[in-house]
N, C-alpha and C. Protein backbone atom coordinates (compact mmCIF):
# COMPACT_ATOMS: atom_id res chain seq x y z
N UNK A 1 -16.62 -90.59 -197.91
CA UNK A 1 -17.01 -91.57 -196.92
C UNK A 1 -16.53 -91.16 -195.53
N UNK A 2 -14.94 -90.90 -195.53
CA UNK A 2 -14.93 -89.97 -193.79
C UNK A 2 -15.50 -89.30 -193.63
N UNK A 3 -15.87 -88.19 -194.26
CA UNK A 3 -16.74 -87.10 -193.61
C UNK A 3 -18.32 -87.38 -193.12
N UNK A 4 -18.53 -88.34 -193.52
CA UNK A 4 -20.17 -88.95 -192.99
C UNK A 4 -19.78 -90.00 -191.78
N UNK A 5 -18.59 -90.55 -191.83
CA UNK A 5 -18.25 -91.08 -190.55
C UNK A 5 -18.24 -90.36 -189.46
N UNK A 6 -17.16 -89.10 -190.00
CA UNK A 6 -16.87 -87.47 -188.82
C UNK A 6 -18.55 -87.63 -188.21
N UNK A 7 -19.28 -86.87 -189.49
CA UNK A 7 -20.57 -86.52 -188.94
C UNK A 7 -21.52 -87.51 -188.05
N UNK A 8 -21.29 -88.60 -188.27
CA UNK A 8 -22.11 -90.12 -187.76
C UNK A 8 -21.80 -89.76 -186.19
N UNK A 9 -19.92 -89.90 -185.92
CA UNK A 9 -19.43 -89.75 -184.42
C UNK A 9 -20.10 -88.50 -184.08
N UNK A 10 -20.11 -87.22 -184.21
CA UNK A 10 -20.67 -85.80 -183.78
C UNK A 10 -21.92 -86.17 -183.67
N UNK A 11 -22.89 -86.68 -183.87
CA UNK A 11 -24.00 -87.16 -183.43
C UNK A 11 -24.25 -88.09 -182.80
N UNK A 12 -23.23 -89.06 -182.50
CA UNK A 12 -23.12 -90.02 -181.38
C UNK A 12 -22.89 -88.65 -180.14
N UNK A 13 -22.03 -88.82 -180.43
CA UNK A 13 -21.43 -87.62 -179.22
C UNK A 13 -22.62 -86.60 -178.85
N UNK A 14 -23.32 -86.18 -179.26
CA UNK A 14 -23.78 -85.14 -179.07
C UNK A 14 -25.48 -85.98 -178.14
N UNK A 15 -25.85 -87.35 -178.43
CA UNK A 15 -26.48 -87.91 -178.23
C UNK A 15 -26.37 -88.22 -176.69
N UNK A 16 -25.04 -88.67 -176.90
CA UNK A 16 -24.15 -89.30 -175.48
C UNK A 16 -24.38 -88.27 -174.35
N UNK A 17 -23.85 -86.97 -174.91
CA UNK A 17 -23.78 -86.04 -174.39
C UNK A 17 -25.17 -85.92 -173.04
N UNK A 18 -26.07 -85.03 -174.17
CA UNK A 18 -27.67 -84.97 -173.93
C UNK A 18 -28.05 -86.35 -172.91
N UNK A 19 -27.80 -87.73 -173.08
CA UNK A 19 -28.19 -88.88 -172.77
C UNK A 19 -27.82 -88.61 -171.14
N UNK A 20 -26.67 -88.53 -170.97
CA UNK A 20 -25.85 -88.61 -169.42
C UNK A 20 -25.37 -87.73 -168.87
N UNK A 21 -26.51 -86.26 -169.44
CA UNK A 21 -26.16 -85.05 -168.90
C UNK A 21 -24.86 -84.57 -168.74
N UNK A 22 -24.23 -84.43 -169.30
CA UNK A 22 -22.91 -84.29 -169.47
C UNK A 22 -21.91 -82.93 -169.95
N UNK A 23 -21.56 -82.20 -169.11
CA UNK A 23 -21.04 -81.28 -170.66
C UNK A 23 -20.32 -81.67 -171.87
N UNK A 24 -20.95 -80.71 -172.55
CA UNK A 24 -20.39 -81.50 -174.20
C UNK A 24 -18.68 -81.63 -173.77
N UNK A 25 -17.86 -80.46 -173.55
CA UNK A 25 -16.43 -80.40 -173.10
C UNK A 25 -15.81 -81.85 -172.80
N UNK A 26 -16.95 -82.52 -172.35
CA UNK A 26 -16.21 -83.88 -171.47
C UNK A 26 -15.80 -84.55 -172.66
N UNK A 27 -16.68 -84.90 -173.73
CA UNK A 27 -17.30 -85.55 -174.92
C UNK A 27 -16.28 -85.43 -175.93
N UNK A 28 -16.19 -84.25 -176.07
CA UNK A 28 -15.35 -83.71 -177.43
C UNK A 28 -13.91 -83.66 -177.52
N UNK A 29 -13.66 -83.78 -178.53
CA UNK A 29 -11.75 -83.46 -178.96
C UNK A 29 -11.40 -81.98 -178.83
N UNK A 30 -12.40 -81.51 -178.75
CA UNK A 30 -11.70 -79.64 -178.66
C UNK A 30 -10.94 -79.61 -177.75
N UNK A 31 -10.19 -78.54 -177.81
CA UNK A 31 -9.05 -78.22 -176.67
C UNK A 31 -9.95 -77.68 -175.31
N UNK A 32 -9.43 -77.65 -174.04
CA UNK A 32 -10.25 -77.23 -172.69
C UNK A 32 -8.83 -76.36 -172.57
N UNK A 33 -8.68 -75.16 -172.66
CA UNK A 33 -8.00 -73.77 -172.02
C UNK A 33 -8.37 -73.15 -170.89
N UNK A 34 -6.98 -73.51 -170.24
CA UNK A 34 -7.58 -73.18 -168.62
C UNK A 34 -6.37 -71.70 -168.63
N UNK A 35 -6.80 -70.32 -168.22
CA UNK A 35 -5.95 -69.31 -168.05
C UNK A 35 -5.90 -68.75 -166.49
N UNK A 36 -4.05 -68.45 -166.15
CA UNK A 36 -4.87 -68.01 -164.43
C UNK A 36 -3.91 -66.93 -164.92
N UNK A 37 -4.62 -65.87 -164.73
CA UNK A 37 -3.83 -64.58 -165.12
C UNK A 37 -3.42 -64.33 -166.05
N UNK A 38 -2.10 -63.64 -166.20
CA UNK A 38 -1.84 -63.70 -167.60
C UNK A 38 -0.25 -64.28 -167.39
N UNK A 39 -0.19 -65.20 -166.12
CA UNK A 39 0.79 -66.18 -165.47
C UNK A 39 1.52 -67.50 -166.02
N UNK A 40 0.07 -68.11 -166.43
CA UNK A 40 -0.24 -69.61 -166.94
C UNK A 40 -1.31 -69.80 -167.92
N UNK A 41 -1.10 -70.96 -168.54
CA UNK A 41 -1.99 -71.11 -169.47
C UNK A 41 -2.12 -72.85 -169.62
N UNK A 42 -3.41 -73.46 -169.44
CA UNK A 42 -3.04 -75.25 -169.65
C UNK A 42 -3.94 -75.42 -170.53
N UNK A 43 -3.41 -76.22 -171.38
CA UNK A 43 -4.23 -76.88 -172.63
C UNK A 43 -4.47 -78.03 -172.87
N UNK A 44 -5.88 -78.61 -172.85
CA UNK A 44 -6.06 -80.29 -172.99
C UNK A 44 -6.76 -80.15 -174.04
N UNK A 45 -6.34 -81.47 -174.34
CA UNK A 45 -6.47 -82.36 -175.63
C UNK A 45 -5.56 -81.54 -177.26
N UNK A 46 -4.68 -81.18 -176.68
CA UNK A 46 -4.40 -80.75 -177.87
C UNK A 46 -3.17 -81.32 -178.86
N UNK A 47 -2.79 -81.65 -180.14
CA UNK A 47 -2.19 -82.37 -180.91
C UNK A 47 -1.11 -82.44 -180.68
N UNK A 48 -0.45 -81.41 -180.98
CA UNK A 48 1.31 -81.71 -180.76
C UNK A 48 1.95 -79.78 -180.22
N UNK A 49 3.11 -79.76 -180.04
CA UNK A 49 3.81 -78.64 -180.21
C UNK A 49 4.44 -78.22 -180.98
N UNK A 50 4.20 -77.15 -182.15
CA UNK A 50 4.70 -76.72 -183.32
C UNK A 50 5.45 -75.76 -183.22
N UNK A 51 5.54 -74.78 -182.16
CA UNK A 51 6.50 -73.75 -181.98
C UNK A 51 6.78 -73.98 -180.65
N UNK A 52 8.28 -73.53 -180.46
CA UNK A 52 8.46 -73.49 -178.99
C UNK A 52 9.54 -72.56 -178.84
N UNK A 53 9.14 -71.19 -178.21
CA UNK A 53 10.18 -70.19 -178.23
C UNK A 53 9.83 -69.31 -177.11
N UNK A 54 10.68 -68.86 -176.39
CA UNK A 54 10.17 -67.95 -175.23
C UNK A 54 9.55 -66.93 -175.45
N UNK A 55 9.04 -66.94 -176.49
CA UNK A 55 7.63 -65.55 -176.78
C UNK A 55 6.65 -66.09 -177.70
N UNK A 56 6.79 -67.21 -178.07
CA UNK A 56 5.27 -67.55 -178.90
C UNK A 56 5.66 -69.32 -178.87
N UNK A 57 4.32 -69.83 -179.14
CA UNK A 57 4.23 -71.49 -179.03
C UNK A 57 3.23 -71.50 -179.52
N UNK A 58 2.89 -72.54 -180.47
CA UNK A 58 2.04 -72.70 -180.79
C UNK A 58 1.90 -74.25 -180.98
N UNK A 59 0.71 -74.39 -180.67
CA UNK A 59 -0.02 -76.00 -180.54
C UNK A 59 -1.23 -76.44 -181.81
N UNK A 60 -1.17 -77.78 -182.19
CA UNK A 60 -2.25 -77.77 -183.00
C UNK A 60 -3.27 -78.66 -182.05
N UNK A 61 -4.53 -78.37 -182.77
CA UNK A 61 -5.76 -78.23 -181.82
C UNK A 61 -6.79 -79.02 -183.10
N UNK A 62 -7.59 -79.72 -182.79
CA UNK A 62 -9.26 -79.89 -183.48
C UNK A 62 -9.62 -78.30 -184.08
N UNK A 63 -9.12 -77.36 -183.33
CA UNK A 63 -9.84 -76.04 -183.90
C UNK A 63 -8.91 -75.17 -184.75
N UNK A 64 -7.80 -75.35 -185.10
CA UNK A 64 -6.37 -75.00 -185.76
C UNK A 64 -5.80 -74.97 -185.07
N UNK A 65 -4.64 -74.08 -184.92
CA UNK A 65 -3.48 -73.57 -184.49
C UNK A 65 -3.74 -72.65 -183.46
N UNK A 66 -3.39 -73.03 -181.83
CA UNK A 66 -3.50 -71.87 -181.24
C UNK A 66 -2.10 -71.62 -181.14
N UNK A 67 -1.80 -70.32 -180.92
CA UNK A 67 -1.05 -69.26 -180.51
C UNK A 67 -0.96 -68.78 -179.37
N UNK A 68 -0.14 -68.67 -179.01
CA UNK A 68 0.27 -67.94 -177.48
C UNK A 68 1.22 -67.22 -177.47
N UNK A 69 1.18 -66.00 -177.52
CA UNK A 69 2.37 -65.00 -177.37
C UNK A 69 2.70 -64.37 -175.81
N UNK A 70 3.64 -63.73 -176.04
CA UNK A 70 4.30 -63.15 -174.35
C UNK A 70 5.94 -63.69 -174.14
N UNK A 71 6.17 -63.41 -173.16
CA UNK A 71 7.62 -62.91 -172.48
C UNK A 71 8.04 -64.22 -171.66
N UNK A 72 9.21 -64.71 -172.11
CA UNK A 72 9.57 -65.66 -170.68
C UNK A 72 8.48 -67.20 -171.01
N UNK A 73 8.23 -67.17 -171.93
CA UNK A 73 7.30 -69.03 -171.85
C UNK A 73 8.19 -69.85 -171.97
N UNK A 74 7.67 -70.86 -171.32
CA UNK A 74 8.08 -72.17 -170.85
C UNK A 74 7.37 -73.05 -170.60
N UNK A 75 7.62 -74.22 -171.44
CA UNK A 75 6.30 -75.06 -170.99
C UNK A 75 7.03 -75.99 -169.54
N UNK A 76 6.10 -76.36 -168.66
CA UNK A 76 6.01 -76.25 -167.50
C UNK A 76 6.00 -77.80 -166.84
N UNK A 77 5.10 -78.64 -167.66
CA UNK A 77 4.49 -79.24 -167.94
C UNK A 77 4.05 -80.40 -169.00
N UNK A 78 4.36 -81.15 -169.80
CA UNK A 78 3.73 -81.65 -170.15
C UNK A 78 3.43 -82.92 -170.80
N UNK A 79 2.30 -83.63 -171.01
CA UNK A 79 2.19 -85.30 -170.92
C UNK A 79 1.05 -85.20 -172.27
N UNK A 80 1.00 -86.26 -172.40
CA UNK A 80 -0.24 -86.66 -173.80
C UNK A 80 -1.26 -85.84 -174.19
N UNK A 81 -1.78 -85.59 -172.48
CA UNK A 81 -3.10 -85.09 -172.30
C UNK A 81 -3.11 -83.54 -172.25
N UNK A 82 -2.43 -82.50 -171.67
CA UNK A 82 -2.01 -81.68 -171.34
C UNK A 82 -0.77 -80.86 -171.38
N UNK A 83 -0.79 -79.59 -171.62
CA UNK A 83 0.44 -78.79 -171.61
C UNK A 83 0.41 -77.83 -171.18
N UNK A 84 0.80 -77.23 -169.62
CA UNK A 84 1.29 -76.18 -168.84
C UNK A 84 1.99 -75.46 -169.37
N UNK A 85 2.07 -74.28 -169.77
CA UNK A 85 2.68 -73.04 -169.46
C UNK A 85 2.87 -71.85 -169.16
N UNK A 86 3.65 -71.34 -168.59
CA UNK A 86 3.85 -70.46 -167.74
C UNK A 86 5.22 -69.14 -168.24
N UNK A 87 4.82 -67.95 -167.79
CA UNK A 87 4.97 -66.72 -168.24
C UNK A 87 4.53 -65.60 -168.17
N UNK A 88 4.61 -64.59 -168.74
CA UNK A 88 4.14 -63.44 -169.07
C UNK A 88 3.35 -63.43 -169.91
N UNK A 89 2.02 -63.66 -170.64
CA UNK A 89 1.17 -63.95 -171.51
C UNK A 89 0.75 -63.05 -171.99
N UNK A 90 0.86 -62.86 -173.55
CA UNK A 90 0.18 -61.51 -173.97
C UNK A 90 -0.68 -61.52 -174.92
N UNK A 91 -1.11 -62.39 -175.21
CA UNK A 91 -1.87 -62.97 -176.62
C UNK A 91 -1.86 -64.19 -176.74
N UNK A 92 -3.67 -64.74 -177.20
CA UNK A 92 -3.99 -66.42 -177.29
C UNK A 92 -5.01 -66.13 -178.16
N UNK A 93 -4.80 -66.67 -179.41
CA UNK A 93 -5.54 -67.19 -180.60
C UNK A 93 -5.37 -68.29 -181.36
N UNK A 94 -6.57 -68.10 -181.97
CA UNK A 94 -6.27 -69.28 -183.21
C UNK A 94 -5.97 -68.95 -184.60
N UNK A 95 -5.05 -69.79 -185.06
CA UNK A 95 -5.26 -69.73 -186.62
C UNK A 95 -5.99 -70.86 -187.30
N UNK A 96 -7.19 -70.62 -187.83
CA UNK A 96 -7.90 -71.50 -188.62
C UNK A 96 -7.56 -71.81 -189.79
């Protein structure tokens, strides 16, 4: 029965979307990854903080586990919506 709910909302959404011209991004729970260099890194909408170590952090996401590796991190930043950080960045993936 959730999973036809899941699917019910993703087609609201996707309706909504299309309806009020919108990018989907606005719409959705996915994370929005903003990178400026390999300096900073900001992440919205994402779940909680599962690692926190000056060379890797990792966050959970709608899409798994991202990862962030590099030198010197620090999160910078951060509130409900968002999490800044900043460093030497050497690697950003996911684990699904």
């Amino acid at each position: 029965m959730k999973g036809k709910r899941n699917r019910n909302q993703e087609g609201l959404k996707k309706q909504l979307t299309k309806l009020l011209d919108v990018p989907p991004e606005v719409v959705s729970d996915f994370p929005q990854i903003m990178i400026s260099g390999n300096q900073e890194i900001t992440v919205e909408n994402f779940g909680g903080l599962l690692e926190y170590t000056s060379q890797t952090m990792r966050l959970s996401t709608k899409c798994g586990i991202l990862v962030i590796h590099g030198a010197d991190l620090e999160a910078q930043k951060m509130t409900a919506d968002y999490i800044t950080i900043k460093g030497t960045i050497i690697q950003v993936g996911f684990i699904v």
